[in-house]
PDB file of N, CA and C in Angstrom:
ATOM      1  N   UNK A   1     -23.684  -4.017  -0.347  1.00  0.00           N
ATOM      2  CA  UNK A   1     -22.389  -3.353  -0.293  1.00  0.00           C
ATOM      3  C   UNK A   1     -21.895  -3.153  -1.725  1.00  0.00           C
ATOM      4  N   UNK A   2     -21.170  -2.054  -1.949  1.00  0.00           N
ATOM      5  CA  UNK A   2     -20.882  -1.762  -3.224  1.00  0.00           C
ATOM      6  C   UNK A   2     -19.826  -2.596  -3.712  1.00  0.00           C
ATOM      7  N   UNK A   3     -19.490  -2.943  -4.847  1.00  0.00           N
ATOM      8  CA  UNK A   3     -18.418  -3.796  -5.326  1.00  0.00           C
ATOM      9  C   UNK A   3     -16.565  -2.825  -4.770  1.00  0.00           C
ATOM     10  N   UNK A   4     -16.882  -1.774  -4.813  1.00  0.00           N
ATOM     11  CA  UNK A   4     -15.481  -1.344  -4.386  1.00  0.00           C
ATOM     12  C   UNK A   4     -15.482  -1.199  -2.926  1.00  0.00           C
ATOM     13  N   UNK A   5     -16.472  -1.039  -1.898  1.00  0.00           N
ATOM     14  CA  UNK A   5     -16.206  -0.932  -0.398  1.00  0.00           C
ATOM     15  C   UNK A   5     -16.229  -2.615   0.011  1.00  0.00           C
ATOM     16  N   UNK A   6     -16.662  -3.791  -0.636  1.00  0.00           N
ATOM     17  CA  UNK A   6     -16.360  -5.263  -0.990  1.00  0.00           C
ATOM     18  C   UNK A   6     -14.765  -5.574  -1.140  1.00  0.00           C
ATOM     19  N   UNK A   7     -14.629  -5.017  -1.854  1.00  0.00           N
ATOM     20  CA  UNK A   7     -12.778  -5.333  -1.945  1.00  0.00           C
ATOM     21  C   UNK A   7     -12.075  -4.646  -0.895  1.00  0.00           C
ATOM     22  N   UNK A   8     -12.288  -3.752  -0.550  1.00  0.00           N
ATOM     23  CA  UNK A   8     -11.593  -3.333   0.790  1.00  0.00           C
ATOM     24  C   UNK A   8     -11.679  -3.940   2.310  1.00  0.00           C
ATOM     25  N   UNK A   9     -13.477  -4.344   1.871  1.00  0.00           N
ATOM     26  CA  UNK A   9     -13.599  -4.886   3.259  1.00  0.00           C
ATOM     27  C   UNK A   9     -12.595  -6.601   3.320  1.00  0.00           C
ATOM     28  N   UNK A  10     -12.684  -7.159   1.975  1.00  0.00           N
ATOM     29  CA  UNK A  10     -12.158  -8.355   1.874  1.00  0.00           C
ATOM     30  C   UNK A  10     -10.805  -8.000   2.316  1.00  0.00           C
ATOM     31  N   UNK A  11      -9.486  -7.307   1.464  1.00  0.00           N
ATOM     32  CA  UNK A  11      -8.429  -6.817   2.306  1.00  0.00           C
ATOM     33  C   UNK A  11      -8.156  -6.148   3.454  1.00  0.00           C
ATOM     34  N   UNK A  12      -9.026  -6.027   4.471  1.00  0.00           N
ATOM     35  CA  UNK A  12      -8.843  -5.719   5.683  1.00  0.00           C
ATOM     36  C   UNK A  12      -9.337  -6.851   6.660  1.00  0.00           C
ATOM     37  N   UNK A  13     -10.015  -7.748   5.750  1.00  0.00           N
ATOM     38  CA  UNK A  13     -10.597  -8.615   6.723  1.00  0.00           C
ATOM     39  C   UNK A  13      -9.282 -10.014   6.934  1.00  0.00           C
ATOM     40  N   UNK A  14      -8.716  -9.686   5.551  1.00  0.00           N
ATOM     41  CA  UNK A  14      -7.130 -10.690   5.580  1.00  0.00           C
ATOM     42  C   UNK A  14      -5.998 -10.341   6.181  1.00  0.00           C
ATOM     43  N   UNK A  15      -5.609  -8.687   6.667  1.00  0.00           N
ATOM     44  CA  UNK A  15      -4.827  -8.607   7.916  1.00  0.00           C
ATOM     45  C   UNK A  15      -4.605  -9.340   8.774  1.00  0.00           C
ATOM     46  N   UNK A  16      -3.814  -9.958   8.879  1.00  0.00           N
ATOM     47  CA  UNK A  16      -3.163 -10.694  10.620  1.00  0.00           C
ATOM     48  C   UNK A  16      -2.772  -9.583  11.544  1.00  0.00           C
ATOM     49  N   UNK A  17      -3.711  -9.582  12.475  1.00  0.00           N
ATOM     50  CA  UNK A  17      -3.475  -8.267  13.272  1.00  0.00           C
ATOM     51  C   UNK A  17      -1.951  -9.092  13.818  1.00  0.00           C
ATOM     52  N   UNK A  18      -1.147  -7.693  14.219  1.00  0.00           N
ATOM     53  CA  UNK A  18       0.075  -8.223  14.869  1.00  0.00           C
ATOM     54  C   UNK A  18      -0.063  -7.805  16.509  1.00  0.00           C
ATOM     55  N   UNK A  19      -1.076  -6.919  16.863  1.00  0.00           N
ATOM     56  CA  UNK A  19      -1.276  -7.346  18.451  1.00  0.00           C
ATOM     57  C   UNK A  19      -2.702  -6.558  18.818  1.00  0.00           C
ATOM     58  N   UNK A  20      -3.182  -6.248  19.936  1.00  0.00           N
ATOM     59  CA  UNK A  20      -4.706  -6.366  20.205  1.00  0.00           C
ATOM     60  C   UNK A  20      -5.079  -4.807  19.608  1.00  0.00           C
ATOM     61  N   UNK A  21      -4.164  -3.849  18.987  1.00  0.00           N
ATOM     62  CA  UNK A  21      -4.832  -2.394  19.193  1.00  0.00           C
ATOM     63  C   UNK A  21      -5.248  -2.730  17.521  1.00  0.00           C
ATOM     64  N   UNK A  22      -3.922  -3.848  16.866  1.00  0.00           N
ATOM     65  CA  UNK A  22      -3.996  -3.497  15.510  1.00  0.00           C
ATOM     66  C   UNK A  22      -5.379  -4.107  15.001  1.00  0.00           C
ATOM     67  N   UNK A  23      -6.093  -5.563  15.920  1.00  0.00           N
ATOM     68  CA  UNK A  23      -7.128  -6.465  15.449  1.00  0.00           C
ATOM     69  C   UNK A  23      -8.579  -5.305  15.850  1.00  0.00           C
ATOM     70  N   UNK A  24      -7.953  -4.517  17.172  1.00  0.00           N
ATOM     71  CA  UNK A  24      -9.199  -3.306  17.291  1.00  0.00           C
ATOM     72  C   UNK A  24      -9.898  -2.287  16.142  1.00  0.00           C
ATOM     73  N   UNK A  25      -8.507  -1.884  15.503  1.00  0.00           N
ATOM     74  CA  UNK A  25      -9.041  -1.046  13.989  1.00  0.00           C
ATOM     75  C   UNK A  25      -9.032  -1.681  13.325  1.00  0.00           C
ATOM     76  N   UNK A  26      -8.534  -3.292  12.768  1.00  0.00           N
ATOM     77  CA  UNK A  26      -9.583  -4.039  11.543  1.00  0.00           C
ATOM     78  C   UNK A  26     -10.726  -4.236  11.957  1.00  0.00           C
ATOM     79  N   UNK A  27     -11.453  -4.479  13.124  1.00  0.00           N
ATOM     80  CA  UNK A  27     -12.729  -4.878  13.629  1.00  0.00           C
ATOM     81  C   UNK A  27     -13.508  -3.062  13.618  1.00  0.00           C
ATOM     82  N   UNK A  28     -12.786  -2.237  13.437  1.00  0.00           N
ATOM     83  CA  UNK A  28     -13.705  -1.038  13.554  1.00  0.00           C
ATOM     84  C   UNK A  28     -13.670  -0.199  12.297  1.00  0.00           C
ATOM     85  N   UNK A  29     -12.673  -0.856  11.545  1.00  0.00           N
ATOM     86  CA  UNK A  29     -12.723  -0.490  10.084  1.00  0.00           C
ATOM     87  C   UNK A  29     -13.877  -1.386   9.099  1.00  0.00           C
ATOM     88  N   UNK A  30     -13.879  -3.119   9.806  1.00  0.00           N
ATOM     89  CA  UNK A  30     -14.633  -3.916   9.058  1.00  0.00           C
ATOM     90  C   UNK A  30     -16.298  -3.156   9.305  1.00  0.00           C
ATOM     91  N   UNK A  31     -16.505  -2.632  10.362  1.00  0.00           N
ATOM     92  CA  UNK A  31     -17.508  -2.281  11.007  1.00  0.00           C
ATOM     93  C   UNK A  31     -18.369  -0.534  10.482  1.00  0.00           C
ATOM     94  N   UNK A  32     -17.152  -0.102  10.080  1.00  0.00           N
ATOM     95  CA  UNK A  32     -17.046   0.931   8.979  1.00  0.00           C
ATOM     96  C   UNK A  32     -17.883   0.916   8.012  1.00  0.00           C
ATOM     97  N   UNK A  33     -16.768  -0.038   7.035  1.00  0.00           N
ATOM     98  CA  UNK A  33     -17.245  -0.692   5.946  1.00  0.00           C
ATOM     99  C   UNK A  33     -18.756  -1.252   5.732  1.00  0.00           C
ATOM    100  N   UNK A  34     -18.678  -1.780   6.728  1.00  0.00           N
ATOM    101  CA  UNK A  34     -20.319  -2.480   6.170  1.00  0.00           C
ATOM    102  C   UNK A  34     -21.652  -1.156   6.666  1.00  0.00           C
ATOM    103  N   UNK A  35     -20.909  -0.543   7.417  1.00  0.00           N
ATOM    104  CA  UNK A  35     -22.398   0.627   7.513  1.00  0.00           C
ATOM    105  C   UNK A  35     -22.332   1.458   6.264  1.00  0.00           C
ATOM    106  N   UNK A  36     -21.698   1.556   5.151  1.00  0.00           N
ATOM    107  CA  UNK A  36     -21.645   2.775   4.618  1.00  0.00           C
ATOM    108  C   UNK A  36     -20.753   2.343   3.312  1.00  0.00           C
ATOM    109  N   UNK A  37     -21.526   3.365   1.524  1.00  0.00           N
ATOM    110  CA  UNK A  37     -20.511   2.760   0.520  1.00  0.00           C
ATOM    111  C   UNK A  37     -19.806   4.207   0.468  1.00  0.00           C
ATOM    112  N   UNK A  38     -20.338   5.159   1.139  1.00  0.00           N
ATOM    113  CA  UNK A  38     -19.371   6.631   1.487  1.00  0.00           C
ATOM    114  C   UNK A  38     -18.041   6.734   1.792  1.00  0.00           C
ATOM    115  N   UNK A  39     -17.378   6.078   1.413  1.00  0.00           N
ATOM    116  CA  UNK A  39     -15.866   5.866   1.746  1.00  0.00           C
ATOM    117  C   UNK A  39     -14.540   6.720   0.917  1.00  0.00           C
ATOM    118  N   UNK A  40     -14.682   6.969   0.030  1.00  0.00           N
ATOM    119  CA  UNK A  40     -14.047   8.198  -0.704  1.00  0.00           C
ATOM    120  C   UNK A  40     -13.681   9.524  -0.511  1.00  0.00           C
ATOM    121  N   UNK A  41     -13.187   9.861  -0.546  1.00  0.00           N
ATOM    122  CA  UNK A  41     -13.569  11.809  -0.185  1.00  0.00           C
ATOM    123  C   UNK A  41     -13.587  12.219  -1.648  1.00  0.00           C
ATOM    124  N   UNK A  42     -14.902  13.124  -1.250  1.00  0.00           N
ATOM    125  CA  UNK A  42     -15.739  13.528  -2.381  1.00  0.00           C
ATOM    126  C   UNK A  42     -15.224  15.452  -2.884  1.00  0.00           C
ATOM    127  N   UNK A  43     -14.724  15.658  -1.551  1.00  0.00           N
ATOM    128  CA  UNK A  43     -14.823  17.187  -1.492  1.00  0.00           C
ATOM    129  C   UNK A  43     -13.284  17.416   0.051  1.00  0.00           C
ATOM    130  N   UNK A  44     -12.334  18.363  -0.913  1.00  0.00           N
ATOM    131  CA  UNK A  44     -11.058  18.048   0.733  1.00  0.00           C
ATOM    132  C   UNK A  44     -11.790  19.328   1.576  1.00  0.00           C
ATOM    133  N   UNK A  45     -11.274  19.723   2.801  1.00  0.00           N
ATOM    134  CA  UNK A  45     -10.384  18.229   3.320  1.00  0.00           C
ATOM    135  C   UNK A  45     -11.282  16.888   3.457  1.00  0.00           C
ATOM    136  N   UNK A  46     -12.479  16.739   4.534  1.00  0.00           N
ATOM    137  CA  UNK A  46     -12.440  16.124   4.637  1.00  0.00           C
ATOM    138  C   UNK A  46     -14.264  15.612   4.647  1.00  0.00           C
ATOM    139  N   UNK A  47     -14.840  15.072   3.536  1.00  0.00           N
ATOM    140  CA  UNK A  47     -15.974  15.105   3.050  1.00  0.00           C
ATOM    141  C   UNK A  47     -16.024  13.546   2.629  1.00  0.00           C
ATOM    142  N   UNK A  48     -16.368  12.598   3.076  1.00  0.00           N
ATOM    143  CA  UNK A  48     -17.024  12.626   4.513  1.00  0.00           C
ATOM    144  C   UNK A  48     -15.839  12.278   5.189  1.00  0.00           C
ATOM    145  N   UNK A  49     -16.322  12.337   6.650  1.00  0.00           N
ATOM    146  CA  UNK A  49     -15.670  12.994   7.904  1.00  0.00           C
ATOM    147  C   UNK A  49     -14.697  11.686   7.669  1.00  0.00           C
ATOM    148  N   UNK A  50     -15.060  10.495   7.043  1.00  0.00           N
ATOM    149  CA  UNK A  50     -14.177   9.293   7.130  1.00  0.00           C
ATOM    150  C   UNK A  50     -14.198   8.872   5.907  1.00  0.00           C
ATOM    151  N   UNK A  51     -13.175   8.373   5.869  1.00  0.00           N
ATOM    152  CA  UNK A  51     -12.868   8.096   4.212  1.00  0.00           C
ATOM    153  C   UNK A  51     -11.720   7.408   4.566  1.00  0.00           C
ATOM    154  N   UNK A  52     -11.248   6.436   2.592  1.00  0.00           N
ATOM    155  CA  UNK A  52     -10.120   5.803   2.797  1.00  0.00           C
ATOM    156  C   UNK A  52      -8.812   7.244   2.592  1.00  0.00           C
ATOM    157  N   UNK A  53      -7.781   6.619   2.847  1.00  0.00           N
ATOM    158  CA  UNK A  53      -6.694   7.492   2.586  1.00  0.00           C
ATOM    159  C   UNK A  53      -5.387   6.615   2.592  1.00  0.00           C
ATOM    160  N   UNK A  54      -4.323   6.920   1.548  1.00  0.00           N
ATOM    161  CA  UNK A  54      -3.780   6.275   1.312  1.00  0.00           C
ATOM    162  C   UNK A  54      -2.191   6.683   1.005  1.00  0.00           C
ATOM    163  N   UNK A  55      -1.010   6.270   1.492  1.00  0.00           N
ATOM    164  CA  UNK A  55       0.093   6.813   1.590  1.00  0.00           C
ATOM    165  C   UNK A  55       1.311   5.778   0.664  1.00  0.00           C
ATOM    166  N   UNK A  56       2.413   6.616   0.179  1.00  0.00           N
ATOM    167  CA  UNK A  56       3.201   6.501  -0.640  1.00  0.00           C
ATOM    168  C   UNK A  56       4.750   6.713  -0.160  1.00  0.00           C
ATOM    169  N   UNK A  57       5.750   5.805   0.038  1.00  0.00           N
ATOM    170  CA  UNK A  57       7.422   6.117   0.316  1.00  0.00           C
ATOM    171  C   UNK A  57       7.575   6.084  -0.886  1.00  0.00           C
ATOM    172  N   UNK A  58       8.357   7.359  -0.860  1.00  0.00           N
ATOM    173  CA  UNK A  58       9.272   7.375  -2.386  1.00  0.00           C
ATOM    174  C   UNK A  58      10.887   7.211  -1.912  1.00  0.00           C
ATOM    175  N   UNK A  59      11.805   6.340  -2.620  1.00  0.00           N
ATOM    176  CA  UNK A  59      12.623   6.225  -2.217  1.00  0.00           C
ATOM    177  C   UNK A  59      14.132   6.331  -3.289  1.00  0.00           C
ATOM    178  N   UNK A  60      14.997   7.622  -2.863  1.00  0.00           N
ATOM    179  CA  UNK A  60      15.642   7.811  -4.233  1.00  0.00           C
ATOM    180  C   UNK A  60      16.401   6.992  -4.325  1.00  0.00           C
ATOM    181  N   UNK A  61      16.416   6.303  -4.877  1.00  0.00           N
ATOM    182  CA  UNK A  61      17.573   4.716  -5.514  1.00  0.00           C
ATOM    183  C   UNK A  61      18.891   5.537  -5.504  1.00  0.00           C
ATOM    184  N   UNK A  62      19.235   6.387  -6.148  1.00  0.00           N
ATOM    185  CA  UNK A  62      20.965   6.791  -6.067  1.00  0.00           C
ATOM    186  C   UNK A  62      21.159   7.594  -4.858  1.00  0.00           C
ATOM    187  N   UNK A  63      20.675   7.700  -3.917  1.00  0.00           N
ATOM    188  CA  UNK A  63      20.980   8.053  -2.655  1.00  0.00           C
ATOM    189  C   UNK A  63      21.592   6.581  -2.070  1.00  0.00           C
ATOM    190  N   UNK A  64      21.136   5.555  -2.206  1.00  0.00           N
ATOM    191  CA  UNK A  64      21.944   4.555  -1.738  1.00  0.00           C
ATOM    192  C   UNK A  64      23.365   3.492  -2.616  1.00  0.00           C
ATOM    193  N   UNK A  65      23.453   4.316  -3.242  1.00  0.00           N
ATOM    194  CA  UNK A  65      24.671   3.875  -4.627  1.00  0.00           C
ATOM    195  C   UNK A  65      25.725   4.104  -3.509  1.00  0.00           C
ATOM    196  N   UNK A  66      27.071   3.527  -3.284  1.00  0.00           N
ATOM    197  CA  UNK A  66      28.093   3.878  -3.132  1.00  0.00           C
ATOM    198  C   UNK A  66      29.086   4.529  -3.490  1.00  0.00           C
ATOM    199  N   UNK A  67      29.878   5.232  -2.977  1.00  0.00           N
ATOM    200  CA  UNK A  67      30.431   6.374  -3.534  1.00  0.00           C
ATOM    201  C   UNK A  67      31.743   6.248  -4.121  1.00  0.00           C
ATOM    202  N   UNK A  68      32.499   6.849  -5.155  1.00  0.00           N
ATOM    203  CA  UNK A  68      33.305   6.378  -5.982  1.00  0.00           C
ATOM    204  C   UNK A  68      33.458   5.442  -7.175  1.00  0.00           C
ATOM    205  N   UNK A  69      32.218   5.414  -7.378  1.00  0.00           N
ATOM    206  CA  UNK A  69      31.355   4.113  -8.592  1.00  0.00           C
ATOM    207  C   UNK A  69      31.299   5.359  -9.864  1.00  0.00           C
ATOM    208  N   UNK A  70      31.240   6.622  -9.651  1.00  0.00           N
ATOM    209  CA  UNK A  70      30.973   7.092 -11.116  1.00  0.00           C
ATOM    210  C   UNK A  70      29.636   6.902 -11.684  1.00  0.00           C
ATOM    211  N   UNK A  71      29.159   7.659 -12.864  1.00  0.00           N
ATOM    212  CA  UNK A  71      27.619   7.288 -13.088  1.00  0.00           C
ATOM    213  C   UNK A  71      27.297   6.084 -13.344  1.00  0.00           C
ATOM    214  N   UNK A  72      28.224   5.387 -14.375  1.00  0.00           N
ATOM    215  CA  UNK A  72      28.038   3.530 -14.705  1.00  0.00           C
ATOM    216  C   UNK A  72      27.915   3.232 -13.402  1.00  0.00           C
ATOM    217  N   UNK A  73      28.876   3.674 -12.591  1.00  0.00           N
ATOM    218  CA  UNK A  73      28.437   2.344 -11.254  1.00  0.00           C
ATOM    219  C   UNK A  73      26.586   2.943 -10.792  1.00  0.00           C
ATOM    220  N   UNK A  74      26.002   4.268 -10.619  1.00  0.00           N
ATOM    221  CA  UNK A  74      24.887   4.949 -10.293  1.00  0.00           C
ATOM    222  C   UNK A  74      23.825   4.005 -10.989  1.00  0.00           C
ATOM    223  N   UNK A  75      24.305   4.109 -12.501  1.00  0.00           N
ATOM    224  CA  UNK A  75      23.576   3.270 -13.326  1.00  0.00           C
ATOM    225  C   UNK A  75      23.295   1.994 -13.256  1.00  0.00           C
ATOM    226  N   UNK A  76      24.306   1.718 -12.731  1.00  0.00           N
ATOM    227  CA  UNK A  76      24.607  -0.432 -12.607  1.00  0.00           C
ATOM    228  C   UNK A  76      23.645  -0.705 -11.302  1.00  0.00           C
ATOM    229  N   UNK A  77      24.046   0.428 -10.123  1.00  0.00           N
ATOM    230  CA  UNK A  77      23.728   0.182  -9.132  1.00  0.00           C
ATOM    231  C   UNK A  77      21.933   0.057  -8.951  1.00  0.00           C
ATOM    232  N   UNK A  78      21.324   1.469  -9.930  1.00  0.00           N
ATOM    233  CA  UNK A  78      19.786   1.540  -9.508  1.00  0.00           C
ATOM    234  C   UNK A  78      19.406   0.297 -10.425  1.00  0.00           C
ATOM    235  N   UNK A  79      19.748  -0.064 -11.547  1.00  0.00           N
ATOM    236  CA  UNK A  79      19.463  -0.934 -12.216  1.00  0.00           C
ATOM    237  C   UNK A  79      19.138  -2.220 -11.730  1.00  0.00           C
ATOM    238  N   UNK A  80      19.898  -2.895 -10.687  1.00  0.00           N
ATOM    239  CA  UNK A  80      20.060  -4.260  -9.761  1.00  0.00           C
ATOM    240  C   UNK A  80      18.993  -3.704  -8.917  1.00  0.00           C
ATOM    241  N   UNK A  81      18.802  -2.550  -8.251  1.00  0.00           N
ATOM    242  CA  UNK A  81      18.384  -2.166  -7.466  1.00  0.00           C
ATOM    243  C   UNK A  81      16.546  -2.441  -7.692  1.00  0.00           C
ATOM    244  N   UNK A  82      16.573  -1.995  -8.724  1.00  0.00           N
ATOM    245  CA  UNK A  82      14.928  -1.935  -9.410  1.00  0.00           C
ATOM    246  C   UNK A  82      14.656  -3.506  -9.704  1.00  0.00           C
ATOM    247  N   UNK A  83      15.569  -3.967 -10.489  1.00  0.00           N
ATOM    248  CA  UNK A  83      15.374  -5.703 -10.578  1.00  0.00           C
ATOM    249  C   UNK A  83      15.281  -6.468  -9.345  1.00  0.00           C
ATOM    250  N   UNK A  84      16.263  -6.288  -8.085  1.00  0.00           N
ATOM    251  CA  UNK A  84      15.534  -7.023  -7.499  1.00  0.00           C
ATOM    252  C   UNK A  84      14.290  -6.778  -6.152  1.00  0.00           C
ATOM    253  N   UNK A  85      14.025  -5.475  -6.372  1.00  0.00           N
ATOM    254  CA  UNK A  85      13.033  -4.854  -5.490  1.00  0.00           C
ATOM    255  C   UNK A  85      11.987  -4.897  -6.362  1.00  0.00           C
ATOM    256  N   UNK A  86      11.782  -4.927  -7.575  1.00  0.00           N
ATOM    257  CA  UNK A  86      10.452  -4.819  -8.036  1.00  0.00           C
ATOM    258  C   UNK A  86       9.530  -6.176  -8.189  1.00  0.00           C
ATOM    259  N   UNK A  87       8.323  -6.159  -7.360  1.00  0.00           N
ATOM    260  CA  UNK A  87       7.383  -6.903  -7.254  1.00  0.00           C
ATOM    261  C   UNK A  87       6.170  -6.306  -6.247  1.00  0.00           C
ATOM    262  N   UNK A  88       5.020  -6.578  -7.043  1.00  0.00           N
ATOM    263  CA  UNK A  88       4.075  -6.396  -6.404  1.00  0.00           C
ATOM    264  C   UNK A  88       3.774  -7.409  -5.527  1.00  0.00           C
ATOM    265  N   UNK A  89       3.011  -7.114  -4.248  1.00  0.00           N
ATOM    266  CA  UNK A  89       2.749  -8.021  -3.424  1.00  0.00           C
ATOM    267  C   UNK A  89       1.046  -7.719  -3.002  1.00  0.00           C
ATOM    268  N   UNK A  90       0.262  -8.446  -3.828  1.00  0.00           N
ATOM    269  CA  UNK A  90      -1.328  -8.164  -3.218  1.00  0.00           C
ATOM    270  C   UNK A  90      -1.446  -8.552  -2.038  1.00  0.00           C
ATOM    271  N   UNK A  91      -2.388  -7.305  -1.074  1.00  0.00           N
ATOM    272  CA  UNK A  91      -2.556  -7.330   0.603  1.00  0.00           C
ATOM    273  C   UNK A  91      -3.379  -9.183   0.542  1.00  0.00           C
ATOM    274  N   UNK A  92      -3.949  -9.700  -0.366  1.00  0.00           N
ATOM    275  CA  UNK A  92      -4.845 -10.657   0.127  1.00  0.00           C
ATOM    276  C   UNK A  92      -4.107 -11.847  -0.364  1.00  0.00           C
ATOM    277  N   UNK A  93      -3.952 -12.079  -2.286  1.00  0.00           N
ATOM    278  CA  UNK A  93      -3.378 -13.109  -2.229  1.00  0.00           C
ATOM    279  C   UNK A  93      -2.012 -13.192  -2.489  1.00  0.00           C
ATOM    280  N   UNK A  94      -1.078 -12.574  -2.173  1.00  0.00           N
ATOM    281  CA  UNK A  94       0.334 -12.561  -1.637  1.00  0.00           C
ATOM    282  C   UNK A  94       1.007 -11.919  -2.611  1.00  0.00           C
ATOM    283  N   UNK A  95       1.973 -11.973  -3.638  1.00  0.00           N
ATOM    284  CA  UNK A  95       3.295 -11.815  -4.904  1.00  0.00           C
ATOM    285  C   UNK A  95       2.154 -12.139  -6.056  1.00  0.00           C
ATOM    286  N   UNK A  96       2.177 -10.772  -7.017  1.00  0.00           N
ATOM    287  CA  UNK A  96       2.032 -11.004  -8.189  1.00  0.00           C
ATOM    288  C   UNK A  96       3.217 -10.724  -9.158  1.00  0.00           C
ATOM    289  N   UNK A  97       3.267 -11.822 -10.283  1.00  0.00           N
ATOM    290  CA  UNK A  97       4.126 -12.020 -11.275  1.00  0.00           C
ATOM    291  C   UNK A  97       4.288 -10.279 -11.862  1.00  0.00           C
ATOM    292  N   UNK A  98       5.358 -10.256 -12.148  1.00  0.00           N
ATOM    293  CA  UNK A  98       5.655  -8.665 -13.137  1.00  0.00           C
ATOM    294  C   UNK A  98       6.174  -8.962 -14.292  1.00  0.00           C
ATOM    295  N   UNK A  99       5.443  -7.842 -15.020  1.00  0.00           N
ATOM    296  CA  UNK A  99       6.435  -8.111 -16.467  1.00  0.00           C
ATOM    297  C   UNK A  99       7.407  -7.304 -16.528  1.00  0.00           C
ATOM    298  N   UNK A 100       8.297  -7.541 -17.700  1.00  0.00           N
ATOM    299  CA  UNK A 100       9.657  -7.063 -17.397  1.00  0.00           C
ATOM    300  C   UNK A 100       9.500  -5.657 -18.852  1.00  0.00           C
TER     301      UNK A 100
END
């Protein structure tokens, strides 16, 4: 197995399924994984027919500022906002440290 379809299979194999459909696609993703290091898409759409794919929330911080704060408060507000939301959390071994 290739060193990068290895790390995926390791983070999917550390999922706690949360009920029987979710432990069905880690067991058919783990099952994936080990037939094949073809996991990329090489060529869109969709080359090969299975591949990883991977999704992103973007979320605008001053959409949730309160209103009548003025830009300092916009400013104050995303500022707290980013401090205490920012942390990475690895799928396997839990919270990694951030630098500031």
């Amino acid at each position: 197995m290739h060193p990068a379809t290895a790390v995926v299979a390791d983070i999917v194999a550390a999922i706690t399924p949360l009920d029987p459909l979710e432990q069905e696609h880690i067991e058919q993703t783990l099952s994936w994984l080990a037939g094949t290091d073809d996991i990329f898409r090489r060529e869109p759409p969709v080359t090969p027919p299975q591949h990883l794919v991977s999704y992103v929330v973007v979320v605008e911080v001053r959409a949730c500022v309160p209103r009548g704060g003025g830009q300092q408060r916009v400013r104050s507000h995303t500022a707290t906002n980013i401090a205490a939301t920012r942390q990475v959390v690895h799928p396997v071994s839990g919270p990694m440290p951030h630098s500031a």
